[in-house]
Protein backbone atom coordinates (compact mmCIF):
# COMPACT_ATOMS: atom_id res chain seq x y z
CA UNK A 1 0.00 0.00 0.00
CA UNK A 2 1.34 3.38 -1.16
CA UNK A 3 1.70 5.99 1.97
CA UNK A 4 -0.75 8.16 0.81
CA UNK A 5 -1.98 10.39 -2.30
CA UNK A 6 -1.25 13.62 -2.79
CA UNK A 7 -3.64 16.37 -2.74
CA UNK A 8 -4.42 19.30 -4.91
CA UNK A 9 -4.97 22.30 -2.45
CA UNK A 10 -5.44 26.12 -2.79
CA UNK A 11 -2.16 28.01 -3.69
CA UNK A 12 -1.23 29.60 -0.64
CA UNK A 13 -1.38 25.66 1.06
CA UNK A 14 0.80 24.64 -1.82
CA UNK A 15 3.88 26.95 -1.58
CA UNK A 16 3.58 26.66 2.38
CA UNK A 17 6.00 23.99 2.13
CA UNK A 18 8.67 25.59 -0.02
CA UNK A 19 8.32 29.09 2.21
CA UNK A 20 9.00 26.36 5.67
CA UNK A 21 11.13 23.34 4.10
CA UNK A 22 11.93 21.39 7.50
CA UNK A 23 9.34 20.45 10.18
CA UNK A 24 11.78 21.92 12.82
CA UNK A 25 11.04 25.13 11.18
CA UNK A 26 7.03 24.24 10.83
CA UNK A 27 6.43 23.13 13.96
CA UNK A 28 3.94 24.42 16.47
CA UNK A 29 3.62 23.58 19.94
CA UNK A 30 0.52 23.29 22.25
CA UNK A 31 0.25 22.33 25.64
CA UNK A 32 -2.80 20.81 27.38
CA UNK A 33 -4.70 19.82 30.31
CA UNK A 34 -6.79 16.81 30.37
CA UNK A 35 -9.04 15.90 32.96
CA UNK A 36 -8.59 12.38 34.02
CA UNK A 37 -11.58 11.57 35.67
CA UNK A 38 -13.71 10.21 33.63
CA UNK A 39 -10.60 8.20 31.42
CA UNK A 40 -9.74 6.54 34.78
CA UNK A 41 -13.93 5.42 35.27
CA UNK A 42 -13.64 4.28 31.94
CA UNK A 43 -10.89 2.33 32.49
CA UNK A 44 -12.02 1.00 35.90
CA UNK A 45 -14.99 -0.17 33.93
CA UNK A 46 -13.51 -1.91 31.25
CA UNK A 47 -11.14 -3.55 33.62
CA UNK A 48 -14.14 -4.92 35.27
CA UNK A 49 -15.41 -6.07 31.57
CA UNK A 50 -12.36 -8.57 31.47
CA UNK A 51 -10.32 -5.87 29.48
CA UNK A 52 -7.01 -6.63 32.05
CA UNK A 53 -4.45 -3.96 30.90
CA UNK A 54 -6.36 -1.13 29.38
CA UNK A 55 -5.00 2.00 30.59
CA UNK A 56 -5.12 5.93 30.09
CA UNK A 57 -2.87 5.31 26.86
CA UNK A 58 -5.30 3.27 25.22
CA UNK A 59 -7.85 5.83 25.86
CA UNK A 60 -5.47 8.58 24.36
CA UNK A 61 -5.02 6.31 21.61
CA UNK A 62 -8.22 6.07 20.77
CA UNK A 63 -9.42 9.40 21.03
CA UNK A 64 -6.69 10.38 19.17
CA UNK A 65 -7.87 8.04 16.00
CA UNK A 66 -11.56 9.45 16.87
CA UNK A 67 -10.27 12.94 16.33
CA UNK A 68 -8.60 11.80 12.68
CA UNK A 69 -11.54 10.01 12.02
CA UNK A 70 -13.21 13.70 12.11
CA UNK A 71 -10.39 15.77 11.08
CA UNK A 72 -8.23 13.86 8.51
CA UNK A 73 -6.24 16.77 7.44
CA UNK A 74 -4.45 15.97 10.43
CA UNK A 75 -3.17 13.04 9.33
CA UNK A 76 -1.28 14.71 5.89
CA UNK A 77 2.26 14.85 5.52
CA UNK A 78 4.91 16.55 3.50
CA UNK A 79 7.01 14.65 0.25
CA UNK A 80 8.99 16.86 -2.20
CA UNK A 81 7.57 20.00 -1.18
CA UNK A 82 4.15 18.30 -1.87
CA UNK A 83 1.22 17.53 0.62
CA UNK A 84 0.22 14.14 0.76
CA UNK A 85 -3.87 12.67 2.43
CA UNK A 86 -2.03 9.41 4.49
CA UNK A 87 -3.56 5.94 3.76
CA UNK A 88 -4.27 4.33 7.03
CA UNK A 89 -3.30 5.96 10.63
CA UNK A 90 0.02 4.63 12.18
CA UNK A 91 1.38 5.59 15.18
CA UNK A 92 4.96 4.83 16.13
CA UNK A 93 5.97 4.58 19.95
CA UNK A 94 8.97 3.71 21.75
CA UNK A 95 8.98 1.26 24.13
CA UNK A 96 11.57 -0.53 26.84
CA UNK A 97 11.30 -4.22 27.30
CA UNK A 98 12.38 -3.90 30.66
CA UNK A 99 11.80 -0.65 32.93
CA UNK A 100 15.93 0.07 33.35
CA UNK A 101 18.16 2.09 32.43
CA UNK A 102 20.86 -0.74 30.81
CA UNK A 103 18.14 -2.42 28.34
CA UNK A 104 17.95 -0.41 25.05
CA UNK A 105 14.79 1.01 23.47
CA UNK A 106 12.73 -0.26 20.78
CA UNK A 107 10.24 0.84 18.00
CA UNK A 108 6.46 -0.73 17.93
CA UNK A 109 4.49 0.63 14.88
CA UNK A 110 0.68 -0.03 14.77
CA UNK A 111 -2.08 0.66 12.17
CA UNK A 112 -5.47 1.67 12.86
CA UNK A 113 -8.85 2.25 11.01
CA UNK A 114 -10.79 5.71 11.34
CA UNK A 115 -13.54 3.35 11.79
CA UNK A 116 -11.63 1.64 15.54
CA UNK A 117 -13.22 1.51 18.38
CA UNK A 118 -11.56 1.40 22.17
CA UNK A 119 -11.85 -2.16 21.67
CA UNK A 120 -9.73 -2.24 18.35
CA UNK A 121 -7.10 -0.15 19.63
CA UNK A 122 -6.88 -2.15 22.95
CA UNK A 123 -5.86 -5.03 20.74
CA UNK A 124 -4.04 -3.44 17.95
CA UNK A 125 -1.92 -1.92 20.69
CA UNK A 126 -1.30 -5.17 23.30
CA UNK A 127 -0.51 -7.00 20.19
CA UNK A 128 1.90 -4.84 19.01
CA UNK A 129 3.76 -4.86 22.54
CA UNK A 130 3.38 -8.62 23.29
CA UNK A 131 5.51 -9.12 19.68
CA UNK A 132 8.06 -6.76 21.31
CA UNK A 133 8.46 -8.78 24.96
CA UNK A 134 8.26 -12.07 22.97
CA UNK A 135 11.01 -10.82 20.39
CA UNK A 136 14.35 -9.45 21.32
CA UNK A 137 15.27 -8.96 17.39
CA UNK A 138 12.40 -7.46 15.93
CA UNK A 139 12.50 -6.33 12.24
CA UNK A 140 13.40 -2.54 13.51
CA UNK A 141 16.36 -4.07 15.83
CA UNK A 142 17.68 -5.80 12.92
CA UNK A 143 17.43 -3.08 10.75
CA UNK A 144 19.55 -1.09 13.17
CA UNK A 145 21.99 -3.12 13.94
CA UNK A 146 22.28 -3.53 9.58
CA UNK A 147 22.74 0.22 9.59
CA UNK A 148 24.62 0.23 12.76
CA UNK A 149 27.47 -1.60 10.47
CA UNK A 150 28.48 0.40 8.18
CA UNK A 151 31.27 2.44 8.63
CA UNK A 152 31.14 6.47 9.61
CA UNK A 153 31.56 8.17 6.67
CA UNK A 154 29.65 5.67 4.39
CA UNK A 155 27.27 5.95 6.94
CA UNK A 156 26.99 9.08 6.48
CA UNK A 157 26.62 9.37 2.92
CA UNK A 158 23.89 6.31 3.45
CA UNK A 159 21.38 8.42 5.37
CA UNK A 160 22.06 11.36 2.87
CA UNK A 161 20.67 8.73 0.13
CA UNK A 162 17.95 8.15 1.83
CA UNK A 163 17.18 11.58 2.81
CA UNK A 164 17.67 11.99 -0.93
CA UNK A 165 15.26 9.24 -1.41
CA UNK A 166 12.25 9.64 0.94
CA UNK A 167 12.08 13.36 -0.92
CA UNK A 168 11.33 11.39 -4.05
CA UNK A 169 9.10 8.74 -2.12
CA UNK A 170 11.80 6.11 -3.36
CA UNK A 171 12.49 4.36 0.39
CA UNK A 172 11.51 0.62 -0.27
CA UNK A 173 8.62 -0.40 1.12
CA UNK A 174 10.07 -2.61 3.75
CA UNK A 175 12.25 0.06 5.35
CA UNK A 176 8.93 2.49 5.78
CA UNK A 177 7.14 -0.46 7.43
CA UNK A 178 9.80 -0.84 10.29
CA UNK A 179 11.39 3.65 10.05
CA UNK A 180 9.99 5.73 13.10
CA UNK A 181 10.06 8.46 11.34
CA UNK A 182 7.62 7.45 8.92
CA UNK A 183 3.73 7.66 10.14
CA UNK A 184 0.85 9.60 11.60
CA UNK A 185 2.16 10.18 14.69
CA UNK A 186 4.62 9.65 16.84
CA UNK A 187 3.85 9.50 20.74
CA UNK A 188 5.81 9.24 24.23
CA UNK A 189 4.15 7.79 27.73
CA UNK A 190 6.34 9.85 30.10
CA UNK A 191 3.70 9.18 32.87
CA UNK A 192 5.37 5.07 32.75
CA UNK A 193 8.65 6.78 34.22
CA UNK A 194 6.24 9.10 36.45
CA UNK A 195 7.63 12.51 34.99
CA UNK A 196 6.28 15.46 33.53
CA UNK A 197 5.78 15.43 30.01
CA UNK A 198 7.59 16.67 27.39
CA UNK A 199 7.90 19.02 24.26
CA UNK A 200 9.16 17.25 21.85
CA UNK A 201 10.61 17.96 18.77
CA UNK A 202 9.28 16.73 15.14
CA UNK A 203 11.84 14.43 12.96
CA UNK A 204 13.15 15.72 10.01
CA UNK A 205 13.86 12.92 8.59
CA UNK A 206 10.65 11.07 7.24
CA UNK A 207 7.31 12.89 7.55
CA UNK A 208 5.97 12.72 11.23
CA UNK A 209 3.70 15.49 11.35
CA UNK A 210 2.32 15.08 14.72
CA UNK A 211 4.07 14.08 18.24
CA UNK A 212 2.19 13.84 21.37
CA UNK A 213 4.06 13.66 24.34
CA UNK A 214 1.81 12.67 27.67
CA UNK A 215 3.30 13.03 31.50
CA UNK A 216 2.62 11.90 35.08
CA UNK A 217 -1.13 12.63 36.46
CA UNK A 218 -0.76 15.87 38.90
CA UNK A 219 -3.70 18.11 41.00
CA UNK A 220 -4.81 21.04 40.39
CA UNK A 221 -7.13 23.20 42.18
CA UNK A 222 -9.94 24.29 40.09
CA UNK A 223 -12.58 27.64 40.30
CA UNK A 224 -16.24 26.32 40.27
CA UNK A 225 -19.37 28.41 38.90
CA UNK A 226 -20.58 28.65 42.65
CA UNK A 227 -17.57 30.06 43.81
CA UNK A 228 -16.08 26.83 45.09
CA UNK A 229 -12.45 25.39 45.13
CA UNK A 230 -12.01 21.79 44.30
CA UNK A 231 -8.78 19.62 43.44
CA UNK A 232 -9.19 17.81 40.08
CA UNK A 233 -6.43 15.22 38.66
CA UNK A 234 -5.25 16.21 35.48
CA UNK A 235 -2.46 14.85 32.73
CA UNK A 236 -0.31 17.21 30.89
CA UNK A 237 -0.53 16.68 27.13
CA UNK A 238 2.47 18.56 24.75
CA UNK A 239 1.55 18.10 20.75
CA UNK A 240 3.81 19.56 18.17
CA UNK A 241 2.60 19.95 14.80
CA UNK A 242 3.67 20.42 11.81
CA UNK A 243 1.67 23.84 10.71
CA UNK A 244 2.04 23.27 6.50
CA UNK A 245 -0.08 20.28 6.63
CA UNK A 246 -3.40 22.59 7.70
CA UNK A 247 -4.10 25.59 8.98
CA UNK A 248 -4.54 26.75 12.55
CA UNK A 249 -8.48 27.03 12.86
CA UNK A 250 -8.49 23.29 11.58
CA UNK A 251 -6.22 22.05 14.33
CA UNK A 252 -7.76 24.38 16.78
CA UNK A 253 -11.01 22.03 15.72
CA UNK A 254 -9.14 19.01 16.07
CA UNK A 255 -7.23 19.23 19.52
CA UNK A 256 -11.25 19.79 20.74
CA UNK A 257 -12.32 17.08 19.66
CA UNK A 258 -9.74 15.36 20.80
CA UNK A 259 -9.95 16.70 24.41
CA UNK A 260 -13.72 16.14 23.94
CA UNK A 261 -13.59 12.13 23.15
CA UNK A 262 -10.87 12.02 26.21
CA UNK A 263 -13.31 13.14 28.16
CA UNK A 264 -16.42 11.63 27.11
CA UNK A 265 -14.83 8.38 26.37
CA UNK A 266 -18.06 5.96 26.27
CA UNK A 267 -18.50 7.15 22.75
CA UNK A 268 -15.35 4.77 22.13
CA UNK A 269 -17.05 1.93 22.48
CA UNK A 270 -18.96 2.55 18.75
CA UNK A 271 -17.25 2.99 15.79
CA UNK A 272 -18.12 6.37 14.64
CA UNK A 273 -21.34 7.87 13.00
CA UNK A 274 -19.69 9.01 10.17
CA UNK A 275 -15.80 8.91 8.80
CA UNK A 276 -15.06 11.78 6.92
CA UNK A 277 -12.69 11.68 3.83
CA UNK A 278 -9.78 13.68 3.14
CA UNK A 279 -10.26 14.92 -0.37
CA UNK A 280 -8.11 18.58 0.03
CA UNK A 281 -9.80 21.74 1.10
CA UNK A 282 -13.08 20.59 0.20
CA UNK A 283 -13.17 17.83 2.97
């Protein structure tokens, strides 16, 4: 399956990406308060439901591929100066195999449908990390250790090839399937070490145009309507985004939805209504 298919958009959209070539020079950064509330009764619940190791990620997850689901235009990226509509939604993650500091880090990419429920991610995601614990030479460990061989100076005339390449959407198909820098989104679970989240820069290299990095649950004291002062649990959330794919009042859309689903999340248990299609600015 090709990445995606590239869009014919109004001219200003078009030359965005030749005015701001890199994402480090396109990104914008937001960050976020999320109640967690009603995520953690969710979760309580679904434990309950036989659902063993669903957590506030999965939730996050989900919402996230609720809020694409609505907003595709978030799920673009850049090739050759041109804007692509990405096929599919994969999120990249890094994960440890062993909470440590000696064991190394790995890659898990997973692929979900606009259409996925809670339930779909809950899977798609445990399967994805049950391959990792099983397998202590993945396809992205090889591939590392492959790259990891070749000398310094090839080397670095290597990665200029394939910088050279992914511009032209030339990368074999094997190497996207297994590069973390190739995808919808790439996101970090600081609140598994217990620290504060993150803002994290976008890649470069491949065409990331979304990272969401989440942190450790903290109180806050909150202001009622009657005058009242009450302490409410709340996760930091840090997105960067890469600003040629849309423009602001669309992601401004998006990131409330996505706060909305997080927290309202019974509507994850059903697909959704509708999925809209990203067919340029019409959509």
């Amino acid at each position: 399956m090709k990445e995606g298919r590239k869009l014919k958009l109004d001219a200003f959209s078009s030359i965005t990406p030749y005015i701001m070539v890199t994402r480090a020079e396109s990104c914008n950064s937001i960050s976020l308060e999320f109640p967690c509330r009603p995520a953690e009764e969710f979760v309580r619940q679904l434990r309950s439901e036989g659902y063993d190791s669903i957590g506030m990620m999965h939730v996050l997850l989900a919402s996230y591929v609720r809020t694409i689901s609505q907003r595709p235009r978030c799920n673009r990226f850049i090739r050759g100066q041109k804007i692509y509509a990405r096929n599919g939604i994969i999120v990249n993650m890094v994960v440890k195999r062993k909470m440590n500091i000696e064991t190394e880090d790995t890659i898990i990419k997973m692929r979900f449908n606009p259409e996925d429920t809670i339930f779909d991610v809950y899977e798609t995601v445990n399967k994805a990390l049950a391959e990792v614990m099983e397998n202590n030479n993945t396809d992205f460990d090889k591939t590392a250790v492959l790259l990891n061989y070749i000398p310094g100076l090839v080397k670095k005339f290597a990665f200029w090839l394939l910088k050279t390449m992914d511009y032209f959407g030339l990368i074999p198909k094997k190497l996207i399937n297994v590069s973390p820098f190739h995808g919808s989104l790439f996101v970090t679970n600081l609140a598994s070490l217990n620290v504060p989240s993150i803002i994290h820069h976008l890649y470069n290299f491949g065409n990331i145009p979304m990272f969401i990095a989440f942190g450790a649950k903290k109180g806050i004291l909150v202001l009622e309507e009657d005058g009242t002062v009450e302490k409410e649990r709340v996760m930091d959330v840090v997105i960067n985004m890469d600003e040629r794919i849309t423009d602001g009042f669309y992601f401004a859309s998006a990131l409330k939805i996505l706060k909305k689903v997080f927290t309202h999340p019974e509507e994850l248990r059903l697909p959704p209504e509708k999925v809209v299609v990203d067919n340029g600015n019409k959509s």
